[in-house]
Protein backbone atom coordinates (compact mmCIF):
# COMPACT_ATOMS: atom_id res chain seq x y z
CA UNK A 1 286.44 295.60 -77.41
CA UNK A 2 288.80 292.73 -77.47
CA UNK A 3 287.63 289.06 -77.11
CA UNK A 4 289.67 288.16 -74.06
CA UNK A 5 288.85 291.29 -71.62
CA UNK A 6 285.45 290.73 -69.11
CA UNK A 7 283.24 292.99 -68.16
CA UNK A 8 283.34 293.94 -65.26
CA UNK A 9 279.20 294.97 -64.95
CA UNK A 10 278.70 291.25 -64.40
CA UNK A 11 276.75 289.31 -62.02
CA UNK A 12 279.69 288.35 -59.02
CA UNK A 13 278.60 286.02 -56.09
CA UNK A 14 280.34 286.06 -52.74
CA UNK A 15 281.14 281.96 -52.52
CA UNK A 16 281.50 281.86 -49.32
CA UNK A 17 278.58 283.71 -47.60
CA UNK A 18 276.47 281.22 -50.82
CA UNK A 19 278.44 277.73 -49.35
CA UNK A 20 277.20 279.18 -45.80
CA UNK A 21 273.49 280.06 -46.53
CA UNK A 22 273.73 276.59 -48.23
CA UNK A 23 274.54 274.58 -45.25
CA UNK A 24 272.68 276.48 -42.70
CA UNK A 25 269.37 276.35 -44.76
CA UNK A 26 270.28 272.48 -44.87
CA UNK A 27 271.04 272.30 -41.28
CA UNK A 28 267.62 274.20 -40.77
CA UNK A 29 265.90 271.50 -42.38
CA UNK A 30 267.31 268.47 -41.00
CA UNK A 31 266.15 270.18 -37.68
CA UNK A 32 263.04 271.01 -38.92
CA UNK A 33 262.32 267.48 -40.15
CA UNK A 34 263.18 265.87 -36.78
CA UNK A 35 260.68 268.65 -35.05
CA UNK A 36 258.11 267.24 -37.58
CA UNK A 37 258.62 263.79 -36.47
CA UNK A 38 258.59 264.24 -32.63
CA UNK A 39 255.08 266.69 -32.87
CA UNK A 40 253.87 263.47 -35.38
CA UNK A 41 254.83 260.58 -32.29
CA UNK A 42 253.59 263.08 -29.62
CA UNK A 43 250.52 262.88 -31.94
CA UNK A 44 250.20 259.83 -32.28
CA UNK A 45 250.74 258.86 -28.55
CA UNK A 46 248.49 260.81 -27.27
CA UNK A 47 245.45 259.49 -30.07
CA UNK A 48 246.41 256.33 -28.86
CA UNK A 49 245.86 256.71 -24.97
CA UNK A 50 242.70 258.55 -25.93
CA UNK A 51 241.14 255.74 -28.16
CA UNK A 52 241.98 253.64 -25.09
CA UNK A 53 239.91 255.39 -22.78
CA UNK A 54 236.89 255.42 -24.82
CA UNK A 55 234.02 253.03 -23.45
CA UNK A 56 233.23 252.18 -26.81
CA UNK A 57 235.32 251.30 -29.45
CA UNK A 58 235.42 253.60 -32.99
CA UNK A 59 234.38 250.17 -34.50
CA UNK A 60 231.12 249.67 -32.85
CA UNK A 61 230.67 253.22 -33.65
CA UNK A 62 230.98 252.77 -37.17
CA UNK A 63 229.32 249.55 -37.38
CA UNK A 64 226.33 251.26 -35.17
CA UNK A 65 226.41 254.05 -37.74
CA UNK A 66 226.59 251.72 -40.90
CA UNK A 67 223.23 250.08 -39.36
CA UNK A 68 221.33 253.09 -38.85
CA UNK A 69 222.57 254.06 -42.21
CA UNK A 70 221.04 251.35 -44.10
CA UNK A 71 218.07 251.58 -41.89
CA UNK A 72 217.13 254.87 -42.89
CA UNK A 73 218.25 254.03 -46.79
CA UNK A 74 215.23 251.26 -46.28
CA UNK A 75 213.05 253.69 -45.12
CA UNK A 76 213.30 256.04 -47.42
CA UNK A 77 213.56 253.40 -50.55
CA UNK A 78 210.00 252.33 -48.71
CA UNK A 79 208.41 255.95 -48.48
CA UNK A 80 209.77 256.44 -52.31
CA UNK A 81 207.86 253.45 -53.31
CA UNK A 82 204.80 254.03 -51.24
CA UNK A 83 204.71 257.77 -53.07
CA UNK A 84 204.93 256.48 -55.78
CA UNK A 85 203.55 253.65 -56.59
CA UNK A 86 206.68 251.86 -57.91
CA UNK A 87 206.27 247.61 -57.84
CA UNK A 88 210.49 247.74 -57.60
């Protein structure tokens, strides 16, 4: 076999239906990224209105919950130490 002829068993690739699967799979995404993005303010909107119309706020509920919290921790630091014996 001579050093200029080619093979023709080779791997060929039809450029043009490539350059086309190329743009529509980037056209695909741009669309799906602005899908993403409207479901994500729809989200967001509509967690918004609801935290609004909740009698109390998620801050009191967390502070209420961080009370109780150490409450109980005291509690059962006391029982520990009452079991036990333990001056600390």
């Amino acid at each position: 076999m001579a050093i200029n002829e080619r093979s023709s068993g080779g791997f060929q690739v039809n450029r043009s239906l490539l350059v086309g699967g190329a743009v529509l799979t980037g056209i695909g995404a741009v669309l799906g990224a602005a899908g993403a993005a409207m479901v994500c303010a729809a989200l967001a909107t509509a967690g918004r209105s609801w935290v609004r119309s909740l009698e109390t706020a998620p801050a009191a509920f967390a502070q209420r919950a961080l009370r109780e919290a150490k409450v109980a921790s005291a509690a059962g630091w006391e029982a520990w130490r009452a079991e036990h014996g333990s001056p600390n």
